[in-house]
C-alpha atoms as a PDB file:
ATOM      1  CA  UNK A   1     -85.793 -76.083 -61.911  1.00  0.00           C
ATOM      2  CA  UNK A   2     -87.562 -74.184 -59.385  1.00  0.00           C
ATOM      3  CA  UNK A   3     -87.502 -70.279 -58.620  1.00  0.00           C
ATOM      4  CA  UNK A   4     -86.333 -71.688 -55.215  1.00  0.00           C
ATOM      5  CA  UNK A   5     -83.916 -73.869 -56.844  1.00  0.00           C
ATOM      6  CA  UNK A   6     -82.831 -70.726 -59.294  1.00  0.00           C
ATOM      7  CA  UNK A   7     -82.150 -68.454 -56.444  1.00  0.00           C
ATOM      8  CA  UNK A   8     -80.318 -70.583 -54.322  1.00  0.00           C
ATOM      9  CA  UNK A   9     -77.899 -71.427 -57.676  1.00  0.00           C
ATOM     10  CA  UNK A  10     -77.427 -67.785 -58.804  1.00  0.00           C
ATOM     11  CA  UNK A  11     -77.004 -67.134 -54.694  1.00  0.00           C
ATOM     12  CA  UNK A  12     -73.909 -69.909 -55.177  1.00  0.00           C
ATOM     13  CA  UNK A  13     -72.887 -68.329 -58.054  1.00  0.00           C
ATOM     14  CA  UNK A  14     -72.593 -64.791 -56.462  1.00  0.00           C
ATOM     15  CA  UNK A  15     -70.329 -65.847 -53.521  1.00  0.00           C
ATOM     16  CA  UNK A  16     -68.265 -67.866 -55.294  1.00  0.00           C
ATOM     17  CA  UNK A  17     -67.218 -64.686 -57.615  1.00  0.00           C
ATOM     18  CA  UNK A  18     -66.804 -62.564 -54.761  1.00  0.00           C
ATOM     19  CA  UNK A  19     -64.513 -64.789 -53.107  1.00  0.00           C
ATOM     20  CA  UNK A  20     -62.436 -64.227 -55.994  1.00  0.00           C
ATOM     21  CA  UNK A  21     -62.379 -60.896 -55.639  1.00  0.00           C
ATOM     22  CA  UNK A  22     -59.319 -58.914 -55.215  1.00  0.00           C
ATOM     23  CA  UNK A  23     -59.258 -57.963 -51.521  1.00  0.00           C
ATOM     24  CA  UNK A  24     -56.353 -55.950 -51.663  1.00  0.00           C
ATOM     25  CA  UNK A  25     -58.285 -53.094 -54.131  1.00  0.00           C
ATOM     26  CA  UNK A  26     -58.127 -50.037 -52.062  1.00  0.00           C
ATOM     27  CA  UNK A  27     -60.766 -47.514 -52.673  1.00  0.00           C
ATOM     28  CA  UNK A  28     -59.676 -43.907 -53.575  1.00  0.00           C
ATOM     29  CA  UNK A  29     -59.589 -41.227 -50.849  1.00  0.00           C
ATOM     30  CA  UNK A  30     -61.840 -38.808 -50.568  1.00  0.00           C
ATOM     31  CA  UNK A  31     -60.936 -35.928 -53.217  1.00  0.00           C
ATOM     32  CA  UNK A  32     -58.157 -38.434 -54.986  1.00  0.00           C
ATOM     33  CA  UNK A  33     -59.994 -38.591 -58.200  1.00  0.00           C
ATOM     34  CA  UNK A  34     -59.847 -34.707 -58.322  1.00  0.00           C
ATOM     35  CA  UNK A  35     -56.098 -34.589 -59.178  1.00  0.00           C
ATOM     36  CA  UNK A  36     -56.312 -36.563 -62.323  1.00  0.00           C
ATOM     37  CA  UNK A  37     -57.969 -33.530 -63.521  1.00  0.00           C
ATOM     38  CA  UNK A  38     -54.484 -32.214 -63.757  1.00  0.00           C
ATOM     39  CA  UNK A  39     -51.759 -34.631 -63.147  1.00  0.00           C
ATOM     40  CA  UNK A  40     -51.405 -37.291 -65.910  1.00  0.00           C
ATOM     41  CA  UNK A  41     -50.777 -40.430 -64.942  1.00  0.00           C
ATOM     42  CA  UNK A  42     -47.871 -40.915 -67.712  1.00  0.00           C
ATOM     43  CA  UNK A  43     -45.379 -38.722 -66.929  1.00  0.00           C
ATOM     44  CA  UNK A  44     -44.347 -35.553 -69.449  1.00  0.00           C
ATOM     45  CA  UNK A  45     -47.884 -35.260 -70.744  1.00  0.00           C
ATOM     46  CA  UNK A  46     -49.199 -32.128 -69.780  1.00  0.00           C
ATOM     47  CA  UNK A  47     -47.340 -28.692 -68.300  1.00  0.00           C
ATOM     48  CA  UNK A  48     -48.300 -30.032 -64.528  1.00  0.00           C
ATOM     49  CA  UNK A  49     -45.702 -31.896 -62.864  1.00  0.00           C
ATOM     50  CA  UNK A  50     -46.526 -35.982 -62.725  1.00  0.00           C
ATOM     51  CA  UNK A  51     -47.160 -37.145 -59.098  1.00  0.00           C
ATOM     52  CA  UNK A  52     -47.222 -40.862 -59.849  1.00  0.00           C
ATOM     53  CA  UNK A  53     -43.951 -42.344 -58.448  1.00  0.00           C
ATOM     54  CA  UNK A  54     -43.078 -39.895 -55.852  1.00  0.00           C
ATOM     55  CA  UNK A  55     -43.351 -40.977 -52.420  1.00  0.00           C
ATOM     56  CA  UNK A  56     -46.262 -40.175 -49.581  1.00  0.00           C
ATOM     57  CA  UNK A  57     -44.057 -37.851 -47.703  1.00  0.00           C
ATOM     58  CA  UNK A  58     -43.347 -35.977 -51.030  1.00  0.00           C
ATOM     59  CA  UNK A  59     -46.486 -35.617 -51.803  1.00  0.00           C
ATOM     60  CA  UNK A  60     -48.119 -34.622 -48.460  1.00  0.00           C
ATOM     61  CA  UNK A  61     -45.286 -32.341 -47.796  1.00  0.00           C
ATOM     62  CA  UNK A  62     -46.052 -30.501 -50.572  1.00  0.00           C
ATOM     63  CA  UNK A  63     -49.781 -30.014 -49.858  1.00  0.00           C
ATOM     64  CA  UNK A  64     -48.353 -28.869 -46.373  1.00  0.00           C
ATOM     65  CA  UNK A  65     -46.211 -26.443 -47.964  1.00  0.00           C
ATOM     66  CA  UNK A  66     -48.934 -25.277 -50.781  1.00  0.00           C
ATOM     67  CA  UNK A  67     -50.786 -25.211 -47.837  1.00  0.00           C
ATOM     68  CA  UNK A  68     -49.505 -22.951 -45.872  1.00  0.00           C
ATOM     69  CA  UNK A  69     -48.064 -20.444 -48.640  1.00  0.00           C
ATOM     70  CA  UNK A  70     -44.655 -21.689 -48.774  1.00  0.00           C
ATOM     71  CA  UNK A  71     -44.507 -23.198 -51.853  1.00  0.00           C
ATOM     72  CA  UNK A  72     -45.902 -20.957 -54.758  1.00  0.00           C
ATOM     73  CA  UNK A  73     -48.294 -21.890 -57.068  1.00  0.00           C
ATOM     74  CA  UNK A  74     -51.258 -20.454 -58.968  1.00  0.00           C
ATOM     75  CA  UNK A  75     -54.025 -23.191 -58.267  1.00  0.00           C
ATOM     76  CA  UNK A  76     -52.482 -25.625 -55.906  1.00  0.00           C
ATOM     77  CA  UNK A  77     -52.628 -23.407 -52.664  1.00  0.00           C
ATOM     78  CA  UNK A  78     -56.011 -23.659 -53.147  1.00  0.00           C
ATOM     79  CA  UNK A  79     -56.842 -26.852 -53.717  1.00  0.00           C
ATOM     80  CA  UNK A  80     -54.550 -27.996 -50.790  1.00  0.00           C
ATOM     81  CA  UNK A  81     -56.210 -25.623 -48.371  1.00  0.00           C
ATOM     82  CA  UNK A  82     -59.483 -27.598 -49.022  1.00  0.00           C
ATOM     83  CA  UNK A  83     -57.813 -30.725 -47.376  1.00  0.00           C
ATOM     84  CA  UNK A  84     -56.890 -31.385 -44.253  1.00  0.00           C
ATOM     85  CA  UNK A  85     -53.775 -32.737 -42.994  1.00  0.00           C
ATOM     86  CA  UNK A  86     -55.150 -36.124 -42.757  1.00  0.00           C
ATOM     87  CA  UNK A  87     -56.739 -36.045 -45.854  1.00  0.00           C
ATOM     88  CA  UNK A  88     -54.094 -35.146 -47.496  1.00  0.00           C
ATOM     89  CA  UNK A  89     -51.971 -37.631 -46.077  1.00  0.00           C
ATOM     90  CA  UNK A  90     -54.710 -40.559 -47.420  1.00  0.00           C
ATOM     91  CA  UNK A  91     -54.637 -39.069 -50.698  1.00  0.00           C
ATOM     92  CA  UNK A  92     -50.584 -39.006 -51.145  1.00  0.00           C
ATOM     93  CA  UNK A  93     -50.743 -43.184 -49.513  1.00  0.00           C
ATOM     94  CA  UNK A  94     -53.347 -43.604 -51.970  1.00  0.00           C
ATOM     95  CA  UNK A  95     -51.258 -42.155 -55.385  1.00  0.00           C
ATOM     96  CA  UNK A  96     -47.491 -43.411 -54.053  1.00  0.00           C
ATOM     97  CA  UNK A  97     -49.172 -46.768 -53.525  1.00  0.00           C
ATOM     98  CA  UNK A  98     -49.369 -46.993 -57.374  1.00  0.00           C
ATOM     99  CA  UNK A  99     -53.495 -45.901 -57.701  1.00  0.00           C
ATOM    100  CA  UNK A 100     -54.000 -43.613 -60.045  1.00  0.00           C
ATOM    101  CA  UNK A 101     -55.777 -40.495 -59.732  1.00  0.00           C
END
């Protein structure tokens, strides 16, 4: 076989796999990876509380309210002031859609 003849095969090859791809992998947020630092994904490991399974508006209300200084915390209020709204709102779709930080 050719080089010609090898391309165009491995070529073949490389679209058939990546029509087999899962389309419906969403890529994480920007700044989602940074709260598996903390929050476990199995829940009761760890002292933080486990985010997994709570819904989006849970989880961007609280950023809103760590935010903003209503909710207390000790870290949190200042890793949720270096979001925005929007981001924040991405990040909780992201985790309550099952990804895992």
């Amino acid at each position: 076989m050719t080089w010609r003849g090898c391309s165009s095969a491995l070529l073949a090859l490389l679209a058939l796999l990546c029509v087999g791809a899962a389309p419906d992998v969403v890529a994480a947020p920007a700044g989602a990876s940074s709260c598996s630092g903390c929050h476990s994904p199995a829940p009761g490991v760890g002292a933080v509380p486990h985010i997994a399974g709570l819904s989006a508006d849970q989880i961007a209300g609280a950023m809103a309210e760590f935010r903003s200084g209503e909710r207390p915390a000790t870290v949190m209020n200042r890793i949720a002031k270096g979001f925005s709204e929007a981001e924040s709102r991405a990040i909780a779709e992201w985790v309550a859609a099952g990804s895992r930080p």
